[in-house]
N, C-alpha and C. Protein backbone atom coordinates (compact mmCIF):
# COMPACT_ATOMS: atom_id res chain seq x y z
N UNK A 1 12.24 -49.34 90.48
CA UNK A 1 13.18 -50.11 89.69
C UNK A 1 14.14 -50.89 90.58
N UNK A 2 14.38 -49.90 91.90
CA UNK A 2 15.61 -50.85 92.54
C UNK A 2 14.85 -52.14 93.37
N UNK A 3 13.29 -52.03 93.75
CA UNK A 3 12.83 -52.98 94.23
C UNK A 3 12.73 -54.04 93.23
N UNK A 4 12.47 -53.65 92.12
CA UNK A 4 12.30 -55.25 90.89
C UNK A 4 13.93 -55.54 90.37
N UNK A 5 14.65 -54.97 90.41
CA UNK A 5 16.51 -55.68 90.44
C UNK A 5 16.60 -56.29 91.47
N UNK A 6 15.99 -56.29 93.19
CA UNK A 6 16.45 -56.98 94.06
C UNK A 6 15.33 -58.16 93.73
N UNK A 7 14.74 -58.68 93.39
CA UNK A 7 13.54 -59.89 92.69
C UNK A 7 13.99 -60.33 92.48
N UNK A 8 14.61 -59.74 90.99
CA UNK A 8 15.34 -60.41 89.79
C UNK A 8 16.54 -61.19 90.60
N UNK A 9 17.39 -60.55 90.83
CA UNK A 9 18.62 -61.00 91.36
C UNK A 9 18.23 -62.11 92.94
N UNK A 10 17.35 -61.76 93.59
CA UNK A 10 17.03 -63.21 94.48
C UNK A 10 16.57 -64.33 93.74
N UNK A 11 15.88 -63.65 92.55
CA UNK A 11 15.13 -64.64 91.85
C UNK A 11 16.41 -65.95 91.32
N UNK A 12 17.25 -65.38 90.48
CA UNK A 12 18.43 -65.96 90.48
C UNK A 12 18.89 -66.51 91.51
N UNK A 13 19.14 -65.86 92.37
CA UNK A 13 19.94 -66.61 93.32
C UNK A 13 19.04 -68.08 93.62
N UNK A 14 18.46 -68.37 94.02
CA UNK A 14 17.40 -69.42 94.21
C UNK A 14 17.65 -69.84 92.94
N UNK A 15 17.30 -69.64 91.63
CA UNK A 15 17.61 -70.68 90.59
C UNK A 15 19.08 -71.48 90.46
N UNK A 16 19.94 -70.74 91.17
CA UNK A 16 21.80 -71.27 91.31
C UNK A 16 21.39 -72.71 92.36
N UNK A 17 20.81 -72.37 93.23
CA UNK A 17 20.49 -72.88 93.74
C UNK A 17 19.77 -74.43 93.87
N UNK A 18 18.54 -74.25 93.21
CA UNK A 18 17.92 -75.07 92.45
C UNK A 18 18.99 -75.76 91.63
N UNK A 19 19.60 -75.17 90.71
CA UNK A 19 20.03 -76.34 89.95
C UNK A 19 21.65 -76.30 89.73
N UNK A 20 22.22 -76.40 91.11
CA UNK A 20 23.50 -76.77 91.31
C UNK A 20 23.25 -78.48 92.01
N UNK A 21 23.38 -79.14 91.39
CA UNK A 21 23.88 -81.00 91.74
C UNK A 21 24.62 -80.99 93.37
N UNK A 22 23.90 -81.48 93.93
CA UNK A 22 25.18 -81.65 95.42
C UNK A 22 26.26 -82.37 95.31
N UNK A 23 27.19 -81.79 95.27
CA UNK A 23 28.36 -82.66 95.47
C UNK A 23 28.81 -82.09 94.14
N UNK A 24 28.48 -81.37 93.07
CA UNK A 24 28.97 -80.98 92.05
C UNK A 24 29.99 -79.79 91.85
N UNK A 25 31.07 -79.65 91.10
CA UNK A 25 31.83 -78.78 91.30
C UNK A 25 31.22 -77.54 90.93
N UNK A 26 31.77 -76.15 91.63
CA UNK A 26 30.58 -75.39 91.68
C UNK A 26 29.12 -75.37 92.45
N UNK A 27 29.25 -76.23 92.89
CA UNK A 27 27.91 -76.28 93.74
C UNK A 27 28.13 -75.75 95.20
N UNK A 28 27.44 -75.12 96.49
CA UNK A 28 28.26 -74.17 97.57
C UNK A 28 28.55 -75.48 98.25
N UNK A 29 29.56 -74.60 99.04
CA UNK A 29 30.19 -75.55 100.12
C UNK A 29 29.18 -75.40 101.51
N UNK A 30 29.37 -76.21 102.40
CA UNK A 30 28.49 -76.29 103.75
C UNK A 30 29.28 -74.99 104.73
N UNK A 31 30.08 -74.14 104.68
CA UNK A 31 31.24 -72.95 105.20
C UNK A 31 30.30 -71.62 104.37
N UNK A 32 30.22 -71.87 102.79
CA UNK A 32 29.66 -70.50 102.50
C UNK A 32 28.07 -70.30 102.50
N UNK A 33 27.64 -71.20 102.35
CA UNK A 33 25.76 -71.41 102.38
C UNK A 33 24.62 -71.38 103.00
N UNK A 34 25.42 -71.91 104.17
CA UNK A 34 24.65 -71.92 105.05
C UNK A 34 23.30 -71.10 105.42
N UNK A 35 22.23 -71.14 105.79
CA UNK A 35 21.28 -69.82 105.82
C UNK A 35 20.42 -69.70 104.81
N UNK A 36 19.33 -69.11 104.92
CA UNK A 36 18.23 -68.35 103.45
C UNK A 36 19.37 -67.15 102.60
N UNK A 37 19.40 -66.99 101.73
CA UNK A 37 19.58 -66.10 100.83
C UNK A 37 18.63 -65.19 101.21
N UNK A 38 19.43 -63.60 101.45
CA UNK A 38 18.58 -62.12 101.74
C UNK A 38 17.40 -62.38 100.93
N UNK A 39 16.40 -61.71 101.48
CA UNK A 39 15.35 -61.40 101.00
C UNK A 39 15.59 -59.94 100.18
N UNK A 40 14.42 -59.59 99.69
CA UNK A 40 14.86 -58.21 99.00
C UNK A 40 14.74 -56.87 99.88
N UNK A 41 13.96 -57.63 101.03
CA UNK A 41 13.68 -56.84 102.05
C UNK A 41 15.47 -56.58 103.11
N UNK A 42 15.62 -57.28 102.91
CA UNK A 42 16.95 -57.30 103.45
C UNK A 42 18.25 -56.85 102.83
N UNK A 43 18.26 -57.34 101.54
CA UNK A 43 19.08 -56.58 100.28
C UNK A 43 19.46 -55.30 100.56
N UNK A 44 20.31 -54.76 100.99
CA UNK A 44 20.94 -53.43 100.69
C UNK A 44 21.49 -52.59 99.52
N UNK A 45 21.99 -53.30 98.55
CA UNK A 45 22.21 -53.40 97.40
C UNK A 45 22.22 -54.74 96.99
N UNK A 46 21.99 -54.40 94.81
CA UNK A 46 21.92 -56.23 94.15
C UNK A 46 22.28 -55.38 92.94
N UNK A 47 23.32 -55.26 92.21
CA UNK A 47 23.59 -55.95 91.15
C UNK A 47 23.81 -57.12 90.58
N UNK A 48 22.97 -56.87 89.01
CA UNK A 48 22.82 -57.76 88.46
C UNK A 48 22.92 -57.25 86.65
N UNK A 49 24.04 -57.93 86.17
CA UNK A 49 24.72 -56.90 85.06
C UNK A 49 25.21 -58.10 83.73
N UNK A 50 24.52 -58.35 82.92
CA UNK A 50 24.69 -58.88 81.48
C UNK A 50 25.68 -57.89 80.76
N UNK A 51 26.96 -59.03 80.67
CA UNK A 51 27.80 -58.89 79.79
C UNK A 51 28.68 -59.72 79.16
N UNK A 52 29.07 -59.27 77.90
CA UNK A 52 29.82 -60.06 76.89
C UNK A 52 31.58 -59.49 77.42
N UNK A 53 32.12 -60.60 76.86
CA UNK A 53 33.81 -60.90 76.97
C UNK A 53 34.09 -60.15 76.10
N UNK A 54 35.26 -59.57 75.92
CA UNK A 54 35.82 -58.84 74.50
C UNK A 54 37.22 -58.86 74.77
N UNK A 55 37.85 -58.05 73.72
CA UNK A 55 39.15 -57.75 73.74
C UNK A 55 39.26 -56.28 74.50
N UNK A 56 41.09 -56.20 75.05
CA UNK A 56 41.13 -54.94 75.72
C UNK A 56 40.86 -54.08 74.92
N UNK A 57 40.19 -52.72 75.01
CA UNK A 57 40.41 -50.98 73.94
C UNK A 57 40.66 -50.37 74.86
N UNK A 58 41.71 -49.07 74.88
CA UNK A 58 42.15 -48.49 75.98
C UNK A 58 41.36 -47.05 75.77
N UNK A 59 40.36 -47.12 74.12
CA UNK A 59 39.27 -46.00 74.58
C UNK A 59 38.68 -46.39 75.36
N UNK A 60 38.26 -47.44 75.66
CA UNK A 60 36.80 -47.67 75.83
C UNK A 60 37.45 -48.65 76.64
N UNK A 61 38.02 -49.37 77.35
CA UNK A 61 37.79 -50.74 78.26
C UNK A 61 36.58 -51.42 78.47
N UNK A 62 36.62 -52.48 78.10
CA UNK A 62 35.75 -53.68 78.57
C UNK A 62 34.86 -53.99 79.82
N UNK A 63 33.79 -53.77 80.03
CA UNK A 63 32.86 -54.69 81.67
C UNK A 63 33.89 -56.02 81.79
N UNK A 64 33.98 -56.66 80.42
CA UNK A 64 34.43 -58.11 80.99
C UNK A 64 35.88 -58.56 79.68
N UNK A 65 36.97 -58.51 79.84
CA UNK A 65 38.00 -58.82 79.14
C UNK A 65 38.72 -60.29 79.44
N UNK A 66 38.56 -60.59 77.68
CA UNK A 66 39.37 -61.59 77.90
C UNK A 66 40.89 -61.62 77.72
N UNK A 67 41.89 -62.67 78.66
CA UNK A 67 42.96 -63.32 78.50
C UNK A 67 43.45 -64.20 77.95
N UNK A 68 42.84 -65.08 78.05
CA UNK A 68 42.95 -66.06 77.59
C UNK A 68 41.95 -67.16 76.42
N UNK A 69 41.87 -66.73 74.88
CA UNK A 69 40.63 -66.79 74.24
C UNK A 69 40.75 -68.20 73.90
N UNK A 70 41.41 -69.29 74.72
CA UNK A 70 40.80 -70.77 74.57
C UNK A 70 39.76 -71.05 75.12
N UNK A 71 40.34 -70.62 76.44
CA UNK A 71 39.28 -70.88 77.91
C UNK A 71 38.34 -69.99 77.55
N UNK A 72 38.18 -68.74 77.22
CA UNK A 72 36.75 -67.77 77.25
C UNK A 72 36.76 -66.78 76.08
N UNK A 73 36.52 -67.67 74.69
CA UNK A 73 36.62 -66.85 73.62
C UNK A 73 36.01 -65.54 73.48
N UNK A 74 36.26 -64.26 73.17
CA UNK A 74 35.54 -63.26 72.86
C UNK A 74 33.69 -63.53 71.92
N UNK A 75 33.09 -63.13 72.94
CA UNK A 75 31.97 -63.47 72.79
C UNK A 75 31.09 -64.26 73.84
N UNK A 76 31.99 -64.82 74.49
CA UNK A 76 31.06 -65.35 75.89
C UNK A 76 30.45 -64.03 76.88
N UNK A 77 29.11 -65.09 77.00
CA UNK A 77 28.29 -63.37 77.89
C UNK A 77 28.54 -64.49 79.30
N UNK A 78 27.89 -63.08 79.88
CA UNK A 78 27.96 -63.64 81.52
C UNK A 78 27.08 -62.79 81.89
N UNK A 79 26.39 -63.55 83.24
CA UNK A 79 25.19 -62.82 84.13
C UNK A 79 25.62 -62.58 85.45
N UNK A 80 26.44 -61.35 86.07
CA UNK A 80 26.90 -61.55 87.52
C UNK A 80 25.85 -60.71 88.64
N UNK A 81 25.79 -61.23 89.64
CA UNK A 81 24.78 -60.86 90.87
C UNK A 81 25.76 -60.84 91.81
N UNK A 82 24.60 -59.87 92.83
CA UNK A 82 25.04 -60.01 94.36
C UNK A 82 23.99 -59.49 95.13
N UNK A 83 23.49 -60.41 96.26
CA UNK A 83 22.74 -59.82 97.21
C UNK A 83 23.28 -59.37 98.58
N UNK A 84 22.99 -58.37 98.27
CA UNK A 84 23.97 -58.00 99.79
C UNK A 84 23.11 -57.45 101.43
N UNK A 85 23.42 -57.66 102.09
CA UNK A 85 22.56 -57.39 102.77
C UNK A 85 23.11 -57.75 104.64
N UNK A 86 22.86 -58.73 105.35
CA UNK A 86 23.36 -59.16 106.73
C UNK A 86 24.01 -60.09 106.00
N UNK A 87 23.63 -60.74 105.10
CA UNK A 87 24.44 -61.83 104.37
C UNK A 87 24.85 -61.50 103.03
N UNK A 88 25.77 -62.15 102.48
CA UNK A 88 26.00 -61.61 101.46
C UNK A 88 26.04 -62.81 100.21
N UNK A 89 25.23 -62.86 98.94
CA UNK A 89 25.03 -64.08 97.45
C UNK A 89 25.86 -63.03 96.77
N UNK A 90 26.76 -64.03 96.13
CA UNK A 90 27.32 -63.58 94.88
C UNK A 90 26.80 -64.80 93.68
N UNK A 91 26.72 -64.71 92.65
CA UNK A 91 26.18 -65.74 91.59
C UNK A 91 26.70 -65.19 90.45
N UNK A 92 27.09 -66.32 89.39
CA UNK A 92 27.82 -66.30 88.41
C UNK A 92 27.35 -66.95 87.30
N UNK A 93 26.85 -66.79 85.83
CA UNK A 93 26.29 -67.56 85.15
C UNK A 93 26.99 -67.40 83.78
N UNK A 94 27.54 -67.84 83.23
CA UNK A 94 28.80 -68.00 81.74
C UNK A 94 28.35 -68.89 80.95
N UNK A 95 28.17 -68.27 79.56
CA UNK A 95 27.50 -69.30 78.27
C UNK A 95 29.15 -68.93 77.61
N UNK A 96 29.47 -69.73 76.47
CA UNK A 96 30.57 -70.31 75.52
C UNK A 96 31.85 -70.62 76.58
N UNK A 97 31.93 -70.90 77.29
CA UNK A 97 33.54 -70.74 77.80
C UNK A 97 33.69 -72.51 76.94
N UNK A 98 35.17 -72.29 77.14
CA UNK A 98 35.57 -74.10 76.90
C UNK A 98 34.35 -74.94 77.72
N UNK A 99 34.35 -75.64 76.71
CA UNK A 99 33.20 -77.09 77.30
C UNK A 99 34.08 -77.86 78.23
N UNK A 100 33.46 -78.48 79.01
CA UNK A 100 33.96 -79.55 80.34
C UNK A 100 35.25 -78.82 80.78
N UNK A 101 35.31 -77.86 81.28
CA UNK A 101 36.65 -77.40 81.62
C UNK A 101 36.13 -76.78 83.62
N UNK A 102 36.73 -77.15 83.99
CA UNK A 102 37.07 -76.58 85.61
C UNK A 102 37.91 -75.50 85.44
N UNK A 103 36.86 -74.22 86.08
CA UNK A 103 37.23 -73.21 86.32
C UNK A 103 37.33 -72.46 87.31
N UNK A 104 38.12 -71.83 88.19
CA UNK A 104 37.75 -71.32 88.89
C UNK A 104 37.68 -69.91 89.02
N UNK A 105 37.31 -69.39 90.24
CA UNK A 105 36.48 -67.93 89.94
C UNK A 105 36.67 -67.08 91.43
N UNK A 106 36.81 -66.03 91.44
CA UNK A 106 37.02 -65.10 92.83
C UNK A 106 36.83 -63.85 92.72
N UNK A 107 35.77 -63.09 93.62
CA UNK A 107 35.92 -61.85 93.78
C UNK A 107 37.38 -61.35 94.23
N UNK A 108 37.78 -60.06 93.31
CA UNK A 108 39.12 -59.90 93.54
C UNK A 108 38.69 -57.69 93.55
N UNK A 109 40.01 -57.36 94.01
CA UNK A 109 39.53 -56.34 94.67
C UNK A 109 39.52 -54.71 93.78
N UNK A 110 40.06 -54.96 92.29
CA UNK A 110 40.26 -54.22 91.55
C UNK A 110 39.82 -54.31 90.25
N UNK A 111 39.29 -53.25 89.73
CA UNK A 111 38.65 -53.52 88.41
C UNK A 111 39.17 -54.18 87.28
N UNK A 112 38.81 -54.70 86.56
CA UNK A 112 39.65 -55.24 84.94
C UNK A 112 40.26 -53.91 84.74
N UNK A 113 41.47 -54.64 83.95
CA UNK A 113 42.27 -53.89 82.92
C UNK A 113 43.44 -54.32 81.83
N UNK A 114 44.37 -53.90 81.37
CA UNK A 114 44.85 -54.81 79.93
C UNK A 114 45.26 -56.40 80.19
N UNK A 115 45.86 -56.21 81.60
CA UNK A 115 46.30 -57.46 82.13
C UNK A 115 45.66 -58.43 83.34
N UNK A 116 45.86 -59.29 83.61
CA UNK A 116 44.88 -59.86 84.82
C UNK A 116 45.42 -59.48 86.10
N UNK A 117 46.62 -59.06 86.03
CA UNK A 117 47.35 -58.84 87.59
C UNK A 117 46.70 -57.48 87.60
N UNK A 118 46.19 -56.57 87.12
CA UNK A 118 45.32 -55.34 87.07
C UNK A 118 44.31 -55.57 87.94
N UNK A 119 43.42 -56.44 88.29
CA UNK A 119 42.71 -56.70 89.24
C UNK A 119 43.05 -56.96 90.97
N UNK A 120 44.41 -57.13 91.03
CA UNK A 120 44.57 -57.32 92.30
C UNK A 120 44.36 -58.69 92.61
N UNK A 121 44.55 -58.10 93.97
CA UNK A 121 44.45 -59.35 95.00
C UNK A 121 42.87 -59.71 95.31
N UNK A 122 42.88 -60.95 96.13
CA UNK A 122 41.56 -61.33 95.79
C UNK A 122 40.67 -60.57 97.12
N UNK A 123 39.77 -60.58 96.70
CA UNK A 123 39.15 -59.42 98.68
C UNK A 123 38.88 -60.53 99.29
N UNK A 124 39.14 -59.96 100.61
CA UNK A 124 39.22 -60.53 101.90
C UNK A 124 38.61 -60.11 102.73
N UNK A 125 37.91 -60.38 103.87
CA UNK A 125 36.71 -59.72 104.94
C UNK A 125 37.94 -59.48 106.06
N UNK A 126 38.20 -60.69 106.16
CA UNK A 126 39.80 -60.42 107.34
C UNK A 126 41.07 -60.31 106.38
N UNK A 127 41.91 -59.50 106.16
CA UNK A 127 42.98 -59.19 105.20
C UNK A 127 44.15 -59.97 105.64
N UNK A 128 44.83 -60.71 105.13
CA UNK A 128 45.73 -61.67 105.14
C UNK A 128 47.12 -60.69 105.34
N UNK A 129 47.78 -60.25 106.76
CA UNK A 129 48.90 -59.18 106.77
C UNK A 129 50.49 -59.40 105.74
N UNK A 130 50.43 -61.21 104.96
CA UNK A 130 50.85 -61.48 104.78
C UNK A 130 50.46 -61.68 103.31
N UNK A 131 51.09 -60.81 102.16
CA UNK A 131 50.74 -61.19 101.08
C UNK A 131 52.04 -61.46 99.70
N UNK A 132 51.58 -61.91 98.96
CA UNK A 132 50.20 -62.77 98.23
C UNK A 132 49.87 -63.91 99.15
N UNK A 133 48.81 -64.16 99.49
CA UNK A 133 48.51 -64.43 100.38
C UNK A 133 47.71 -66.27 100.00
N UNK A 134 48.63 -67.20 100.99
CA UNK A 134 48.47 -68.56 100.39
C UNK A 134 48.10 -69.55 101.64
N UNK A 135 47.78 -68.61 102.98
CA UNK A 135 47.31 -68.79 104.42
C UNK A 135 46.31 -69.26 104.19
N UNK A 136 45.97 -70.86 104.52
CA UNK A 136 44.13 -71.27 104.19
C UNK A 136 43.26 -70.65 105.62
N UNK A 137 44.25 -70.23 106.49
CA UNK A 137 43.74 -69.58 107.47
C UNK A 137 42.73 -68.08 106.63
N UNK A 138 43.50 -67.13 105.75
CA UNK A 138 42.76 -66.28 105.50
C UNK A 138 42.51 -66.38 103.68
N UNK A 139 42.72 -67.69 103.14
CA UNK A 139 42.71 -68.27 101.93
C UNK A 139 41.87 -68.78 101.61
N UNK A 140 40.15 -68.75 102.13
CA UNK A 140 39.51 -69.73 102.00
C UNK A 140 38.14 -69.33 101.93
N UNK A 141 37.36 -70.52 101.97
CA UNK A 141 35.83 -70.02 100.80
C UNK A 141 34.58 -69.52 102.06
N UNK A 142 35.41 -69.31 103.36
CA UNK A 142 34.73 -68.45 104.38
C UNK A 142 34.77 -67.28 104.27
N UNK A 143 36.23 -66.68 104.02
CA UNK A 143 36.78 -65.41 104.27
C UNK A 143 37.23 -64.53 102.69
N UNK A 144 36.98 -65.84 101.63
CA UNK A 144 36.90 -65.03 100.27
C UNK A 144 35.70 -65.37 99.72
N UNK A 145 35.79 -64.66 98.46
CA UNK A 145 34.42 -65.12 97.46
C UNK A 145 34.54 -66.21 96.65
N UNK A 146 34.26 -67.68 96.71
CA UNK A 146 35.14 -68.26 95.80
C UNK A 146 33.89 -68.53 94.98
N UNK A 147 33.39 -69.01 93.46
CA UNK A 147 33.16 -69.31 92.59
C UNK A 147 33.36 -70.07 91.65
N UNK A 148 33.69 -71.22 92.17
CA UNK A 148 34.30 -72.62 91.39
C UNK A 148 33.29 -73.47 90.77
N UNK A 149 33.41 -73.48 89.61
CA UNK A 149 32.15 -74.14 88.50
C UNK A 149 33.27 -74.95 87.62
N UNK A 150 32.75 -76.09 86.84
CA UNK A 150 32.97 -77.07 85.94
C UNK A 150 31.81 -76.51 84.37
N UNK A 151 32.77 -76.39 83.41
CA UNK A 151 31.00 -75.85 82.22
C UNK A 151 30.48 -77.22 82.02
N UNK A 152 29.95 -77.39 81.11
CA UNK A 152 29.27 -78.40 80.64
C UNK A 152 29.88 -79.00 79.07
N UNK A 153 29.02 -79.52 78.34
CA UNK A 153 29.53 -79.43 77.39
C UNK A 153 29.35 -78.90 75.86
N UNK A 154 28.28 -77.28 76.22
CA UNK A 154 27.93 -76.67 75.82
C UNK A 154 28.98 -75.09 76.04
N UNK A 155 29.92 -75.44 77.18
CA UNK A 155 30.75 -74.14 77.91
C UNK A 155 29.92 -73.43 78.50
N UNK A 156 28.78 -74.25 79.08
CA UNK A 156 27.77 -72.92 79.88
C UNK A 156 28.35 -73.65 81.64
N UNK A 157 28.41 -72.33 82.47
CA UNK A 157 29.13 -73.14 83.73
C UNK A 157 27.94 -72.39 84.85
N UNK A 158 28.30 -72.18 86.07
CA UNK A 158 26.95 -71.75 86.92
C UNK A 158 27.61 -71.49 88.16
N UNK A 159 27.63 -70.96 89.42
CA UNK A 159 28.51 -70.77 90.46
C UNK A 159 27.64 -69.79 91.31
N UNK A 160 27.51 -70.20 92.69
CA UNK A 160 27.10 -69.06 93.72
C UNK A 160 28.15 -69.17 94.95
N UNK A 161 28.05 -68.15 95.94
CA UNK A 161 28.59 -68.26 97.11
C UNK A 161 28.08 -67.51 98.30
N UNK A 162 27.81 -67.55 99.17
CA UNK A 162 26.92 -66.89 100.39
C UNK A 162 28.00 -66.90 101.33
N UNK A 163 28.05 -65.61 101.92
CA UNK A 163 29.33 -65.11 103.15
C UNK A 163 28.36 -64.85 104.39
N UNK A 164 28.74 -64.68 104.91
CA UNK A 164 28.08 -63.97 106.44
C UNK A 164 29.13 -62.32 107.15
N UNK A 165 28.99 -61.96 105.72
CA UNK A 165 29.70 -60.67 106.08
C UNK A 165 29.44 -60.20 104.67
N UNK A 166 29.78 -58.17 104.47
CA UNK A 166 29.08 -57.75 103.28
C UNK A 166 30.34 -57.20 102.44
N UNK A 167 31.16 -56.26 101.69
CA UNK A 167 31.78 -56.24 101.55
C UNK A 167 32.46 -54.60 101.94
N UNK A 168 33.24 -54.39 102.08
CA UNK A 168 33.71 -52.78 102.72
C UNK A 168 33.50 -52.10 101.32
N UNK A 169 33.25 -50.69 101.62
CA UNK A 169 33.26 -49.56 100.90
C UNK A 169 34.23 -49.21 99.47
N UNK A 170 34.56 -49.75 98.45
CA UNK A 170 35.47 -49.77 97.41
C UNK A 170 36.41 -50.44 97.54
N UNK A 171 36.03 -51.98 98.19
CA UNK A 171 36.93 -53.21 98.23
C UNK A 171 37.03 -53.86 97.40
N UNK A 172 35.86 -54.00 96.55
CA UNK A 172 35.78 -55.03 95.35
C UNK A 172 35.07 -54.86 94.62
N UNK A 173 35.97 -55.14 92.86
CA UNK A 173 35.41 -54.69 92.11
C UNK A 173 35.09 -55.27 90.82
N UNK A 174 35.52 -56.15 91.06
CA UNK A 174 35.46 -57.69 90.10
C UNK A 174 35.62 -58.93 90.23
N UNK A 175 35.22 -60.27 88.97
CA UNK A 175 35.21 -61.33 89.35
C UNK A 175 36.28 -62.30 88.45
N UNK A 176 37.20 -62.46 88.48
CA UNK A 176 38.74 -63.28 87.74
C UNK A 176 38.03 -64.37 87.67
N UNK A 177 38.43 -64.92 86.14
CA UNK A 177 37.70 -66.56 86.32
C UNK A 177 39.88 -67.12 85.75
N UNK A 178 39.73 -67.98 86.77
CA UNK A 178 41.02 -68.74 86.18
C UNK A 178 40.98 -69.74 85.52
N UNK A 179 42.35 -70.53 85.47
CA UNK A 179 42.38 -71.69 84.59
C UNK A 179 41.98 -73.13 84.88
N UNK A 180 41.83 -73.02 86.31
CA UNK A 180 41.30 -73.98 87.04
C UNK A 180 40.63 -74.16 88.38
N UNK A 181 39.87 -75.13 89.41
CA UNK A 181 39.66 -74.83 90.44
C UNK A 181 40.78 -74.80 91.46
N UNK A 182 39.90 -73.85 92.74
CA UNK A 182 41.12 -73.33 93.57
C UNK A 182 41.50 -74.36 94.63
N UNK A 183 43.03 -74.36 94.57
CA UNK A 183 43.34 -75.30 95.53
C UNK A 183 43.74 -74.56 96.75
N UNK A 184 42.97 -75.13 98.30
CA UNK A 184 42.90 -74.78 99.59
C UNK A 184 43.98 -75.65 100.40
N UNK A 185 45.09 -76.02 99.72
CA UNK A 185 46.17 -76.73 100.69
C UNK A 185 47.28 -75.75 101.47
N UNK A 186 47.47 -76.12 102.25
CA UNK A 186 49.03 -74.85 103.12
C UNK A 186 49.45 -74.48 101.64
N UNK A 187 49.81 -72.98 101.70
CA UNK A 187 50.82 -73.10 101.05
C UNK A 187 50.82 -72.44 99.15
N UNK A 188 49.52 -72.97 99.57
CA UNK A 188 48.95 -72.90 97.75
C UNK A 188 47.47 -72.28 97.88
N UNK A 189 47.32 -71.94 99.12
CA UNK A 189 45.73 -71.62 99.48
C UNK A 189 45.20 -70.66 98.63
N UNK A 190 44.20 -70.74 97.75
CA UNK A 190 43.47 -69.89 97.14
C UNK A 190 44.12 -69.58 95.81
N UNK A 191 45.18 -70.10 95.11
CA UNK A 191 45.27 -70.06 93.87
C UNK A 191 45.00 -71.14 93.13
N UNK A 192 44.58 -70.70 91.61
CA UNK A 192 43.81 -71.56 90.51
C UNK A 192 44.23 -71.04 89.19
N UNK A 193 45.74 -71.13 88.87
CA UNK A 193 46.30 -70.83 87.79
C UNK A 193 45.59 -69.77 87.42
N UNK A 194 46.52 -69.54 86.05
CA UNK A 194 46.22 -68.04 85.08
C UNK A 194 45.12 -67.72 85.29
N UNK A 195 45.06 -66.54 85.07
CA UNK A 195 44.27 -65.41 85.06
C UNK A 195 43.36 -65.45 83.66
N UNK A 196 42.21 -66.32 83.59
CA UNK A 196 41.64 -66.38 82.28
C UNK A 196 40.87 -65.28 81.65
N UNK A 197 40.29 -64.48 82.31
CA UNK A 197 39.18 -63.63 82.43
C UNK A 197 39.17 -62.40 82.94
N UNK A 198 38.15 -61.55 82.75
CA UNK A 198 37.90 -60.90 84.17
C UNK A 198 36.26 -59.92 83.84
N UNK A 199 35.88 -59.96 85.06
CA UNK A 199 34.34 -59.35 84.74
C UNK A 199 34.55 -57.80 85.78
N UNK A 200 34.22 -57.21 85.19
CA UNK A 200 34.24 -55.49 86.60
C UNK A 200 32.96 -55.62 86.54
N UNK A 201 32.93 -56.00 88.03
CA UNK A 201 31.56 -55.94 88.56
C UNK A 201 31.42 -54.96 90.06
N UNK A 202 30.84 -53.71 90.03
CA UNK A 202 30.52 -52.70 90.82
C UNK A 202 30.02 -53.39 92.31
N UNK A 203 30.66 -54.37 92.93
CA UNK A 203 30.55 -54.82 94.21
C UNK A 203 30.57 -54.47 95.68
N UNK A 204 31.05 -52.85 95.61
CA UNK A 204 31.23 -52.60 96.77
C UNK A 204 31.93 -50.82 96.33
């Protein structure tokens, strides 16, 4: 079983791939991409986990809670991956969110919970000693996971990112989609308004 999840999930990855537009928002940058995507032979671990948005229950908490039900009404599913391995694919796939809307998206280091600041800070391979942390030195789509997609005009959006590092031992544990894409200027490095979302995804 764990050899046909690492398939599946390369299999994906290559389809992000395939049909991300160059130059399109959401599409990888030339910093995170670089390289083949792990093989499955290489894969160390791959989740790959279908789930729907909901409201908080504090029986039961949510895989994926929403904040904000303009941007990601209760009821949007999502498909999240990761190949991990010498290199590391994360991939992101979201049906209903707001149509034509720029979103942006980050592995962040703590699971969902009632609120979005419940997730933490965003993970980092090199940890920024200085936080909240707005250093494009350690703010940026080398040294984080970023996931910046535009939907369509159906609200279906699409997003991968490839690191060259894997992630530490109970560093990260979910994926925040915000209100917009992330801006990498001094200063402002790596934030993208409210906290729209959030997916707990078992990353590390």
């Amino acid at each position: 079983m764990r050899r046909r999840l690492s398939i599946i999930a390369a299999g994906l990855g290559l389809l992000l791939l395939s049909a991300a537009p160059a130059g399109a928002a959401g599409s990888p940058s030339p910093a995170t991409t670089s390289g083949p995507i792990p093989s499955p032979a290489e894969a160390d671990r791959v989740v790959a986990e279908p789930v729907v948005f909901g409201a908080w229950n504090d029986r039961q908490p949510p895989t994926a809670v929403t904040y904000d039900a303009h941007l990601v009404p209760p009821g949007t599913t999502a498909v999240a991956l990761a190949v991990r391995g010498k290199r590391t694919v994360v991939g992101l796939i979201v049906q209903g969110l707001a149509p034509n809307h720029q979103f942006g998206a980050h592995v962040h280091q703590k699971a969902c919970g009632a609120t979005g600041t419940a997730a933490g800070a965003h993970y980092q391979n090199v940890p920024d000693p200085v936080q909240p942390s707005v250093n494009p030195r350690y703010a940026n789509a080398s040294n984080e996971v970023w996931l910046d997609f535009t939907t369509d005009d159906r609200g279906t959006g699409s997003a991968f990112a490839a690191v060259a590092w894997d992630f530490r031992a109970g560093g990260a544990h979910s994926i925040i989609l915000h209100e917009h894409h992330t801006d990498s200027s001094p200063g402002a490095a790596g934030t993208a308004g409210a906290r729209a979302a959030c997916l707990t995804v078992p990353l590390s």
